[in-house]
Structures are given as structure tokens and as C-alpha cells.
PDB file of N, CA and C in Angstrom:
ATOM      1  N   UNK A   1       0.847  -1.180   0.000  1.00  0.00           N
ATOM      2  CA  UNK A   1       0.000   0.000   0.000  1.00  0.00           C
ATOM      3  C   UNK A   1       0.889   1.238   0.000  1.00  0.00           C
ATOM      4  N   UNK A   2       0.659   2.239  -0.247  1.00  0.00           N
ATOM      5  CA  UNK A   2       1.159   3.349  -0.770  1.00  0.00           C
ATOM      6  C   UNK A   2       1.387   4.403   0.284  1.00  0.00           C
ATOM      7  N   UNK A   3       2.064   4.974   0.521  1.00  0.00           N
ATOM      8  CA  UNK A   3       2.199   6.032   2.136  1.00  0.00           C
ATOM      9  C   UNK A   3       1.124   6.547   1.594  1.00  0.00           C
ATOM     10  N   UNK A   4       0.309   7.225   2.877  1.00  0.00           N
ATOM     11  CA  UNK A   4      -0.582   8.492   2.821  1.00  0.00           C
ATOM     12  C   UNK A   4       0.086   9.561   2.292  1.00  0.00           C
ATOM     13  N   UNK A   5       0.972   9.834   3.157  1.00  0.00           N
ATOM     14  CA  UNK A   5       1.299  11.205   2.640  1.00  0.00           C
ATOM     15  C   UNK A   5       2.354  11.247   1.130  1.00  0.00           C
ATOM     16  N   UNK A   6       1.898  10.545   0.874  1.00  0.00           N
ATOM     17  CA  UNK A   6       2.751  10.708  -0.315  1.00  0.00           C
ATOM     18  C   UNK A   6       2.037  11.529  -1.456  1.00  0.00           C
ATOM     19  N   UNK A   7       0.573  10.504  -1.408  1.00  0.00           N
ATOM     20  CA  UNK A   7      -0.424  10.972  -2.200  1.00  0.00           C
ATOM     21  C   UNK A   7      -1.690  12.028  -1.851  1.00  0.00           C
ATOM     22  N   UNK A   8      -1.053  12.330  -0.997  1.00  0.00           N
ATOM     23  CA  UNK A   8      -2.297  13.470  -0.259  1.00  0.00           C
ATOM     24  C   UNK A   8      -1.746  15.065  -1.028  1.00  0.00           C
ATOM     25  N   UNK A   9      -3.140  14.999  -1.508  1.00  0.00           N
ATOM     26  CA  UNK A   9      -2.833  16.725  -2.183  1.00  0.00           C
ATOM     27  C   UNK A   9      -1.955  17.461  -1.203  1.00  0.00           C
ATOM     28  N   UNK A  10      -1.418  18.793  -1.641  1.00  0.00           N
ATOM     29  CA  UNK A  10      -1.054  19.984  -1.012  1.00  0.00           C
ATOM     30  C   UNK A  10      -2.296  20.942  -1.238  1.00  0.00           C
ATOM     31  N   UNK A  11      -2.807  21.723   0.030  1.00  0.00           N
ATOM     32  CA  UNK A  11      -3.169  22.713  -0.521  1.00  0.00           C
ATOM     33  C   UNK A  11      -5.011  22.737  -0.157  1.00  0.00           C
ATOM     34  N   UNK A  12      -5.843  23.324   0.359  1.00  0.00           N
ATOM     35  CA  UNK A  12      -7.148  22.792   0.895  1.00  0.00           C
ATOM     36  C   UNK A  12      -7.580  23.138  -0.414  1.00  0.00           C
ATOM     37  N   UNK A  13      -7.244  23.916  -0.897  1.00  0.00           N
ATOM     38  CA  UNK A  13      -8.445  23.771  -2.313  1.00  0.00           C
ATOM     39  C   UNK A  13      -8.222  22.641  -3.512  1.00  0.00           C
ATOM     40  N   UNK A  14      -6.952  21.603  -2.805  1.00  0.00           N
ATOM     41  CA  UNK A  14      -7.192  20.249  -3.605  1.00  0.00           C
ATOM     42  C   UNK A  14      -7.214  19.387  -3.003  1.00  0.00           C
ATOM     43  N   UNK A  15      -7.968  19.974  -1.857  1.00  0.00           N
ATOM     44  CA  UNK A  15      -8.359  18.626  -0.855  1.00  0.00           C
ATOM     45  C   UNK A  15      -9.343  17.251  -1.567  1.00  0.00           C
ATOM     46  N   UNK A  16      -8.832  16.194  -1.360  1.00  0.00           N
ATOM     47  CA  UNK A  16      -8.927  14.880  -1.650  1.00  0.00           C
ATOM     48  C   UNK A  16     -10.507  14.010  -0.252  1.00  0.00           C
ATOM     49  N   UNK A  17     -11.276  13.642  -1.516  1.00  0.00           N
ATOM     50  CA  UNK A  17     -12.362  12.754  -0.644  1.00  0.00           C
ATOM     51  C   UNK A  17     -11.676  11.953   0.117  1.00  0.00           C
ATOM     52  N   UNK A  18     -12.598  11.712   1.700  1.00  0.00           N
ATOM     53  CA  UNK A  18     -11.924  10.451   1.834  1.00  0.00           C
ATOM     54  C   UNK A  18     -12.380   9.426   1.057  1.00  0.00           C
ATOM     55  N   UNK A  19     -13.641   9.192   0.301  1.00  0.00           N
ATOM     56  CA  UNK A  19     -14.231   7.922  -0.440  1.00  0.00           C
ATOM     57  C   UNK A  19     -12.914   7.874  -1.770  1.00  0.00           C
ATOM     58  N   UNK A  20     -12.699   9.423  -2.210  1.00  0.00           N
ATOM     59  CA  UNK A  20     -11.907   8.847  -3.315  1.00  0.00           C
ATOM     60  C   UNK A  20     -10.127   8.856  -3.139  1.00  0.00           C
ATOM     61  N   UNK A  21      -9.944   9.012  -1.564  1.00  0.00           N
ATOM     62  CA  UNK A  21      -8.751   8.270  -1.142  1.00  0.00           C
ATOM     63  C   UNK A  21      -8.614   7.149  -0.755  1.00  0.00           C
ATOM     64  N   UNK A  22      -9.416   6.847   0.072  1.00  0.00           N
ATOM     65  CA  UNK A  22      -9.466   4.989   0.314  1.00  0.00           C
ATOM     66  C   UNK A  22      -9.378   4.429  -1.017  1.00  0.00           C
ATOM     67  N   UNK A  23     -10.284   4.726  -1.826  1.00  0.00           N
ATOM     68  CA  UNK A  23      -9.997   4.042  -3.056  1.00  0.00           C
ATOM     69  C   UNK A  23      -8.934   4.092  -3.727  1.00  0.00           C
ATOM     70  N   UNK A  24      -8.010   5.135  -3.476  1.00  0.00           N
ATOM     71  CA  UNK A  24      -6.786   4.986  -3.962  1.00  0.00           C
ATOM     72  C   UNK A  24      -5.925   4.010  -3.442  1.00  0.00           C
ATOM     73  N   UNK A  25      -6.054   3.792  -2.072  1.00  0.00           N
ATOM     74  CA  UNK A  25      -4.997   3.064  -1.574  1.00  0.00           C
ATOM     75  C   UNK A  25      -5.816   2.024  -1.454  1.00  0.00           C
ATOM     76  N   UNK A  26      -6.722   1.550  -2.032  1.00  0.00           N
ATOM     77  CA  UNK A  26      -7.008   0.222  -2.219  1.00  0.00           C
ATOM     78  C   UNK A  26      -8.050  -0.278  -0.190  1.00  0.00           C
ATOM     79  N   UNK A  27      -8.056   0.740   0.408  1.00  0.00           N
ATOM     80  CA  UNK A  27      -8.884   0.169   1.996  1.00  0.00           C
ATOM     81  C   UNK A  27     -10.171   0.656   2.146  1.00  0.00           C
ATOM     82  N   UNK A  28     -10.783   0.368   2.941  1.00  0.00           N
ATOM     83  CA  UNK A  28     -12.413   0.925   3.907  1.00  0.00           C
ATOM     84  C   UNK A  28     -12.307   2.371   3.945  1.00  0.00           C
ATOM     85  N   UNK A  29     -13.292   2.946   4.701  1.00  0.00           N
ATOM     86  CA  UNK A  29     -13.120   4.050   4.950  1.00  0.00           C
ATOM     87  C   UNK A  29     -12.576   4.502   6.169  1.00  0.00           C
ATOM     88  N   UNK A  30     -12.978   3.532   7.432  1.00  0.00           N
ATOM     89  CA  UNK A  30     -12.604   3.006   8.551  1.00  0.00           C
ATOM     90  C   UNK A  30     -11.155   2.971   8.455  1.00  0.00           C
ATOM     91  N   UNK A  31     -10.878   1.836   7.622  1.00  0.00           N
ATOM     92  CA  UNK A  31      -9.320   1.991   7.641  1.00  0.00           C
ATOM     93  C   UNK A  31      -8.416   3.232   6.953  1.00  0.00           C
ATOM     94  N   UNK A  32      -8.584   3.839   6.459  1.00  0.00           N
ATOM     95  CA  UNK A  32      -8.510   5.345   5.837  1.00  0.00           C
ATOM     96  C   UNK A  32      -8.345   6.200   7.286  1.00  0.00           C
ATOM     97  N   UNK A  33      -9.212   6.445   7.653  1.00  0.00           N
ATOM     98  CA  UNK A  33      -9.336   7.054   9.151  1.00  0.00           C
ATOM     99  C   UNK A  33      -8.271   6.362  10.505  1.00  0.00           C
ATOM    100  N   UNK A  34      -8.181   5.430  10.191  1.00  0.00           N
ATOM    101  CA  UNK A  34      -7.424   4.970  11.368  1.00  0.00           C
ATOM    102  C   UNK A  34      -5.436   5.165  10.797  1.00  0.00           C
ATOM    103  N   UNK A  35      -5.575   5.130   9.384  1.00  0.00           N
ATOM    104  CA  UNK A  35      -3.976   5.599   8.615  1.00  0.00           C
ATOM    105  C   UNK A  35      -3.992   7.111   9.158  1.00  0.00           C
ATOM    106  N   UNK A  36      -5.007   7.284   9.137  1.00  0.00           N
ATOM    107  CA  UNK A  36      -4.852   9.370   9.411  1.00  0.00           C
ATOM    108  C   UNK A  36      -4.529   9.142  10.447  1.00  0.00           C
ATOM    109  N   UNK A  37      -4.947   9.058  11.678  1.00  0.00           N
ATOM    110  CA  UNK A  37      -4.594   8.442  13.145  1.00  0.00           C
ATOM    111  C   UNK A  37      -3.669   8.621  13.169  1.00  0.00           C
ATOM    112  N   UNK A  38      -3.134   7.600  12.650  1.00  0.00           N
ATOM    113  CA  UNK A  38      -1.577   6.652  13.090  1.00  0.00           C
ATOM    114  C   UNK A  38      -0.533   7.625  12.624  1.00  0.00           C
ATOM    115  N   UNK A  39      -0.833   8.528  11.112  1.00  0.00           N
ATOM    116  CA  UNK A  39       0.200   9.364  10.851  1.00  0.00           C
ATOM    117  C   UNK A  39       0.182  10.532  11.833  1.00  0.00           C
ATOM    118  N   UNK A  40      -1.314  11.290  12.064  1.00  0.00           N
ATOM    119  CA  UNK A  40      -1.334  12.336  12.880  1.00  0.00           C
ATOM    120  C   UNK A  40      -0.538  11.656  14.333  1.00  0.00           C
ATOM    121  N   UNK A  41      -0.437  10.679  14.790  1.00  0.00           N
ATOM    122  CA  UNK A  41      -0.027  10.461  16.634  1.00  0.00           C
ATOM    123  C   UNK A  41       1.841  10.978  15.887  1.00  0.00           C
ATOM    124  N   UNK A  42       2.191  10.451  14.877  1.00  0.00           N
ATOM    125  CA  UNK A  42       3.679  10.010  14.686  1.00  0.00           C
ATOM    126  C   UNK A  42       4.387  11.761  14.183  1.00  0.00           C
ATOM    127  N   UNK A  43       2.970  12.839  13.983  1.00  0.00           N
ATOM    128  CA  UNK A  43       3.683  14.425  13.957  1.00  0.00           C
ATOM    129  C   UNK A  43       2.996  14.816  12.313  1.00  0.00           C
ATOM    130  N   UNK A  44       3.060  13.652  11.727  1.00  0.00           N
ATOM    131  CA  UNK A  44       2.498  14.573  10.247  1.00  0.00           C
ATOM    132  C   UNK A  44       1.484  15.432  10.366  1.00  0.00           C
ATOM    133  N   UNK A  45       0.917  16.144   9.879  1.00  0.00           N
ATOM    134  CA  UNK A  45      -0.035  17.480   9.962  1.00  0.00           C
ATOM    135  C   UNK A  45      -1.107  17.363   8.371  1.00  0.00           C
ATOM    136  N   UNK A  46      -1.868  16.048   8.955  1.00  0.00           N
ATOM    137  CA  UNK A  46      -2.855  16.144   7.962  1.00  0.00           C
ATOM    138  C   UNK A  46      -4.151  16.707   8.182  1.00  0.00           C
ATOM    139  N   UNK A  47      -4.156  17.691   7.329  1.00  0.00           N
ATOM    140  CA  UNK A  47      -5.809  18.901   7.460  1.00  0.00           C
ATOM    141  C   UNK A  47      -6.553  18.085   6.426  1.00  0.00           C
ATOM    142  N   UNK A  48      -7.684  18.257   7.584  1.00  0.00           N
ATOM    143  CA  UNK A  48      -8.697  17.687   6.872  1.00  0.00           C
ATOM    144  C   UNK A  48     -10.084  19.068   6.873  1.00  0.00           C
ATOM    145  N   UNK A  49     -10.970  19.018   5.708  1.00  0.00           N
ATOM    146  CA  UNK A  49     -12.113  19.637   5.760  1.00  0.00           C
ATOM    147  C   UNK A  49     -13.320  19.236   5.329  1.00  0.00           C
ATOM    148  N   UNK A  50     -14.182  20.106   4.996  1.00  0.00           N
ATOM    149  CA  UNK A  50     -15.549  19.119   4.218  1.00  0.00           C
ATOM    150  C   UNK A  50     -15.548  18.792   3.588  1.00  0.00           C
ATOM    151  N   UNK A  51     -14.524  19.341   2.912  1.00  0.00           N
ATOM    152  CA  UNK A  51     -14.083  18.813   0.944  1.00  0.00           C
ATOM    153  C   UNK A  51     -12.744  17.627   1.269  1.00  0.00           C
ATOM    154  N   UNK A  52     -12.180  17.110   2.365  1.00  0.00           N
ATOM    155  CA  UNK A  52     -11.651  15.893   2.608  1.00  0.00           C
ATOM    156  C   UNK A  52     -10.580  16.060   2.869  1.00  0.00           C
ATOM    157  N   UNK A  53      -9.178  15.425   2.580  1.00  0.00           N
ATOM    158  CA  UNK A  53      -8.069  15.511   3.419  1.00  0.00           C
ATOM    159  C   UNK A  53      -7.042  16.482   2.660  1.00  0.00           C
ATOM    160  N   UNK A  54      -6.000  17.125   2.777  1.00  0.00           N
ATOM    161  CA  UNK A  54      -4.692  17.642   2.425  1.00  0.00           C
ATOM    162  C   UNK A  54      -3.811  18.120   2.949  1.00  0.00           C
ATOM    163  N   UNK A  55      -2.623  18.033   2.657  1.00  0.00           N
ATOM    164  CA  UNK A  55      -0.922  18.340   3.216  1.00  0.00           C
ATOM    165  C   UNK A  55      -1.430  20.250   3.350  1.00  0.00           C
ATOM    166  N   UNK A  56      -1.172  20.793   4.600  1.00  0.00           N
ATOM    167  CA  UNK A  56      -0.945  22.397   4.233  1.00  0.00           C
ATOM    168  C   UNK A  56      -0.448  22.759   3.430  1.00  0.00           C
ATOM    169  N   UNK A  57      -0.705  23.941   2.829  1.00  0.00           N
ATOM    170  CA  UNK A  57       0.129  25.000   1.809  1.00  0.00           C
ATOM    171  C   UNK A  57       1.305  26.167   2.567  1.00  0.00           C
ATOM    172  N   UNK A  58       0.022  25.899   3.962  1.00  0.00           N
ATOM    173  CA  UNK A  58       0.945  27.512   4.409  1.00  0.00           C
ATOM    174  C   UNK A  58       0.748  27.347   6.025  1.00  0.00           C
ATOM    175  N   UNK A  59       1.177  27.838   6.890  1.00  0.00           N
ATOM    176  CA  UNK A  59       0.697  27.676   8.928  1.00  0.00           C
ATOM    177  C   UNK A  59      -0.908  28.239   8.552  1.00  0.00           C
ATOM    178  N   UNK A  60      -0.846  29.406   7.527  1.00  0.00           N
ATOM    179  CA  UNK A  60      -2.538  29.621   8.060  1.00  0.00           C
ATOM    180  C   UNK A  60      -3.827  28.301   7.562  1.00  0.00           C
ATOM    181  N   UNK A  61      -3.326  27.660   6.918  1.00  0.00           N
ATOM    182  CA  UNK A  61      -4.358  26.657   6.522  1.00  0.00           C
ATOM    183  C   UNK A  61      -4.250  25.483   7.535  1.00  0.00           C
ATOM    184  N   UNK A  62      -2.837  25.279   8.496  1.00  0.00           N
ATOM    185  CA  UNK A  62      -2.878  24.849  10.051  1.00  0.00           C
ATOM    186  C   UNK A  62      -3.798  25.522  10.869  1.00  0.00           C
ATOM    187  N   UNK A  63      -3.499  26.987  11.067  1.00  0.00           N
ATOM    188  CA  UNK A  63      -4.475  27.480  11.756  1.00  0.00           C
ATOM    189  C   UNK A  63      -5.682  27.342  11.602  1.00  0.00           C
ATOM    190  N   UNK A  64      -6.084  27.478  10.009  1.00  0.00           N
ATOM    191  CA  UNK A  64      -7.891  27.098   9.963  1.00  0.00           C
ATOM    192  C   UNK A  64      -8.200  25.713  10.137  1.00  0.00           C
ATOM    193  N   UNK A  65      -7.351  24.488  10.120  1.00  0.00           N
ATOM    194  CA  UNK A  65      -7.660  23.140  10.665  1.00  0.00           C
ATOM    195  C   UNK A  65      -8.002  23.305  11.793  1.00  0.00           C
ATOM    196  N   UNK A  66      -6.687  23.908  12.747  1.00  0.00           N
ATOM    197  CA  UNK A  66      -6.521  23.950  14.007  1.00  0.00           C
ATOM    198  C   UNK A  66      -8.726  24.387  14.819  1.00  0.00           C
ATOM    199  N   UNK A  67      -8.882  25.317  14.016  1.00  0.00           N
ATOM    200  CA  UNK A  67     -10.004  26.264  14.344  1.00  0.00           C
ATOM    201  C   UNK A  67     -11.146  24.995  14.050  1.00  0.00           C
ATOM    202  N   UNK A  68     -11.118  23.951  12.648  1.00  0.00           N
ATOM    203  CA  UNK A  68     -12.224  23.508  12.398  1.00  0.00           C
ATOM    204  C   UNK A  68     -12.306  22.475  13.690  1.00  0.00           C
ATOM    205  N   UNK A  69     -11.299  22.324  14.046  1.00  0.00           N
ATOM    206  CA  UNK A  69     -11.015  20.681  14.734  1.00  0.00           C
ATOM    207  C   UNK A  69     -11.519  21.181  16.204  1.00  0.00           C
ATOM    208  N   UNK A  70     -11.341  21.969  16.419  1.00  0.00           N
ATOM    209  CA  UNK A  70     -11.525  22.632  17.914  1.00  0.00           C
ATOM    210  C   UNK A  70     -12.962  22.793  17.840  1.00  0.00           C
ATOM    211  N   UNK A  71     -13.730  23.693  16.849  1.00  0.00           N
ATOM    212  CA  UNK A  71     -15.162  23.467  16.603  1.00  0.00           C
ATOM    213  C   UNK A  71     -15.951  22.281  16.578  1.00  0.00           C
ATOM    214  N   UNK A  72     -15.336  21.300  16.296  1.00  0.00           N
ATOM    215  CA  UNK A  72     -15.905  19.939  16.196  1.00  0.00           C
ATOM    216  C   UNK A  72     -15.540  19.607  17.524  1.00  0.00           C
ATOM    217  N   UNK A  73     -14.919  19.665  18.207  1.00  0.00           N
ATOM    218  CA  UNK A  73     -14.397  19.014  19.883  1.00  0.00           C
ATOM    219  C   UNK A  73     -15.498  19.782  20.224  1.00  0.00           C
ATOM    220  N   UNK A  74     -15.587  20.609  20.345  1.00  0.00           N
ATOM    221  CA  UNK A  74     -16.625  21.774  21.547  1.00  0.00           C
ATOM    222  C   UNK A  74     -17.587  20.862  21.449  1.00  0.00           C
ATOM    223  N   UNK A  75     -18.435  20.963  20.062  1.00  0.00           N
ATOM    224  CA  UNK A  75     -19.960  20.320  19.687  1.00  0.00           C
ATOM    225  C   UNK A  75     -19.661  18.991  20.352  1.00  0.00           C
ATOM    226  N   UNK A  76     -18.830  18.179  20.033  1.00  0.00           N
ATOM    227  CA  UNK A  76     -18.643  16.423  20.829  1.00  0.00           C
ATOM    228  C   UNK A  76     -18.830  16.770  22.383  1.00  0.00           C
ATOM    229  N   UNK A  77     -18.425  17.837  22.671  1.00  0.00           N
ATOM    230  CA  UNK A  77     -18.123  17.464  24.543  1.00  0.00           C
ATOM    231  C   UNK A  77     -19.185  18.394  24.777  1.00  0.00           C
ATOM    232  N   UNK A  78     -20.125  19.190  24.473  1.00  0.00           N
ATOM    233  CA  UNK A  78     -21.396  19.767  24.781  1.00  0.00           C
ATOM    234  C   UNK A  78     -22.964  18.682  24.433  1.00  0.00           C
ATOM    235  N   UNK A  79     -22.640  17.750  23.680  1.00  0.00           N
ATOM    236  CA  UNK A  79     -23.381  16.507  23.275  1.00  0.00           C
ATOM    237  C   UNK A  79     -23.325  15.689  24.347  1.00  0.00           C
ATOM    238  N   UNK A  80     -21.786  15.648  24.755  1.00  0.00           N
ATOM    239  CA  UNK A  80     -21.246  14.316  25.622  1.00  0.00           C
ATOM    240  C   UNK A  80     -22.111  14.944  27.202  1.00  0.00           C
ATOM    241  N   UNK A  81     -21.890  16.306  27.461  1.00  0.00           N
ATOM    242  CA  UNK A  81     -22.435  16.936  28.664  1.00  0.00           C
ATOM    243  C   UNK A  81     -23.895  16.741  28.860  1.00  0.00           C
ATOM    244  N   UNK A  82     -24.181  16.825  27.693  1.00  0.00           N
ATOM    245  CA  UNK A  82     -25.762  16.868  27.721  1.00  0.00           C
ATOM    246  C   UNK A  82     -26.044  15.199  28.049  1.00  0.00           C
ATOM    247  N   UNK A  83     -25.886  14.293  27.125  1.00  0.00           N
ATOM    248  CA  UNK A  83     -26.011  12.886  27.805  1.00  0.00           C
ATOM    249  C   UNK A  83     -25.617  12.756  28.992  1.00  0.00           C
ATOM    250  N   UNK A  84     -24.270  13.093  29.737  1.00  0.00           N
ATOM    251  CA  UNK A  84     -24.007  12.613  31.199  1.00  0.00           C
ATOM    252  C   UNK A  84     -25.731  13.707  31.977  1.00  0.00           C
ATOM    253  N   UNK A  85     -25.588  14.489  31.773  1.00  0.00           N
ATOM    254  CA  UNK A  85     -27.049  15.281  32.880  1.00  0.00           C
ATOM    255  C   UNK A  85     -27.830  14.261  32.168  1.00  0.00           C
ATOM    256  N   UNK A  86     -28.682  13.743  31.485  1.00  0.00           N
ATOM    257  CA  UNK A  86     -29.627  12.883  31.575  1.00  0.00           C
ATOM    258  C   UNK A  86     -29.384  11.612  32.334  1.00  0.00           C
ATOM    259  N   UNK A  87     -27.983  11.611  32.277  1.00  0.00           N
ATOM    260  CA  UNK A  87     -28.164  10.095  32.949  1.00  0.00           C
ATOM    261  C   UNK A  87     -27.662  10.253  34.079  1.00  0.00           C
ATOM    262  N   UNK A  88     -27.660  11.780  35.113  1.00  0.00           N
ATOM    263  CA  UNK A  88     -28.110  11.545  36.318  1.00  0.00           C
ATOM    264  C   UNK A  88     -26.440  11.676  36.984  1.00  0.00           C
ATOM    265  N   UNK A  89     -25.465  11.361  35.852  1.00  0.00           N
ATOM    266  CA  UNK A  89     -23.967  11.923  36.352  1.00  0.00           C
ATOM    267  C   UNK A  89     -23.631  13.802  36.904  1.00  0.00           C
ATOM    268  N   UNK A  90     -22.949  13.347  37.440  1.00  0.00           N
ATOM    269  CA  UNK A  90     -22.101  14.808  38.020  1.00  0.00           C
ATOM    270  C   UNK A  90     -20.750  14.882  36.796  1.00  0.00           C
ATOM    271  N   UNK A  91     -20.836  16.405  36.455  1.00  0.00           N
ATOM    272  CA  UNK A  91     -19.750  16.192  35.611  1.00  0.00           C
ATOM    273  C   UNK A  91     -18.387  16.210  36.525  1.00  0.00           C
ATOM    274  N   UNK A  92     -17.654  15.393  35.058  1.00  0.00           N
ATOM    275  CA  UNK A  92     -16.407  15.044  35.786  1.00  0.00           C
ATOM    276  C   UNK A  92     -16.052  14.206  36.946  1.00  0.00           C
ATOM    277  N   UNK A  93     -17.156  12.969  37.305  1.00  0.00           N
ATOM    278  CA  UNK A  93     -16.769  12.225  38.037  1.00  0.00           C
ATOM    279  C   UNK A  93     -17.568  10.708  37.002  1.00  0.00           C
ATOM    280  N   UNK A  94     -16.663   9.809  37.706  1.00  0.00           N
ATOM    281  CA  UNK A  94     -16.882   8.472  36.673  1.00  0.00           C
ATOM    282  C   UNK A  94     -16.886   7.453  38.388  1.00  0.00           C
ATOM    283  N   UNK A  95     -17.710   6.418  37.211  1.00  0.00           N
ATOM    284  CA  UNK A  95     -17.915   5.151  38.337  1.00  0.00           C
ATOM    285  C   UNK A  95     -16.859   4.205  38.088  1.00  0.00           C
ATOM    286  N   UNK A  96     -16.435   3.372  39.179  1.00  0.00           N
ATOM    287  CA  UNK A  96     -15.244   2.444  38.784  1.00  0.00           C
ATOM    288  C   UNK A  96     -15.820   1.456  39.975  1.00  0.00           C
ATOM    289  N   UNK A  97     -15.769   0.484  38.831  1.00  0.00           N
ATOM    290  CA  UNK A  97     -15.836  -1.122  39.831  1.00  0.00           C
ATOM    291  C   UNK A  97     -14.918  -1.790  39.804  1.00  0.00           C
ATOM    292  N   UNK A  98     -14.825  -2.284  41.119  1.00  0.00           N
ATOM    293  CA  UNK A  98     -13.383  -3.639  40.986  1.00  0.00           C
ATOM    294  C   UNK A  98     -13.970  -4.462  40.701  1.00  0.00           C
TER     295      UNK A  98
END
């Protein structure tokens, strides 16, 4: 299989589907997502947007990742808040059984 970053556009305005990157490298979409993973833990800096994945052009197209990714965390952990109050949790405390 082919590095990610080899074949990942430069540049958000040639940002790459993920449907029509998996298909490049021949995997799922699942597995597509979990290669992004594994490169993002190891330092590469893959931006992703609605229009799909690409290598930066410049720090400010880091910065506008930086901004989308942080927007998407907020919405996950204001979702996640809202489920723990229905189910009667205190935030920030968890149950643990031996």
C-alpha cells in the first residue's frame, strides 16, 4: 500500500475525498481514518475539511484546521455533557468497579 502522505494533495483547495482516497490506496473508509490516526499520533499534519483531506500550503491553513477541529471538539463534549445530565452523572466524576 502506498504512504498516505505521499499521495495526499497539497493545498485545501485540492483537498482529496476520503471515499476517493481509500480508493486509492485500495482500503475501507474506517481503515482510511485509522492511517490518518496513526500518521497524525507520529507528527504529520494532515488537514482535513468538508471537501476531505490535504498536506498544508501555508501555517494559516494549520491554523484554519486547528479552528475547524476545535469546533468539532466543543460540539462532541457539549453533546457528551448533555447525555451525562440525563443520565443523572455529576460532571467530571466516573464510576469504577473492581
Amino acid at each position: 500500500m502506498e504512504d498516505l502522505k505521499n499521495i495526499l494533495p497539497t493545498g485545501k483547495e485540492n483537498a482529496i475525498s476520503a471515499r476517493e482516497l481509500a480508493a486509492k490506496l485500495g482500503v475501507s473508509d474506517r481503515v482510511l481514518r485509522d492511517l490518518v490516526t496513526t500518521d497524525r499520533v507520529k507528527g504529520i499534519v494532515i488537514c482535513s475539511s468538508s471537501a476531505g483531506y490535504y498536506l498544508p500550503a501555508s501555517k494559516n491553513e494549520i491554523r484554519e484546521f486547528c479552528n475547524f477541529m476545535e469546533k468539532r471538539a466543543k460540539h462532541s463534549f457539549i453533546a457528551i455533557q448533555s447525555a451525562r445530565r440525563a443520565l443523572g452523572e455529576i460532571e467530571g466524576q466516573q464510576e469504577f468497579t473492581p
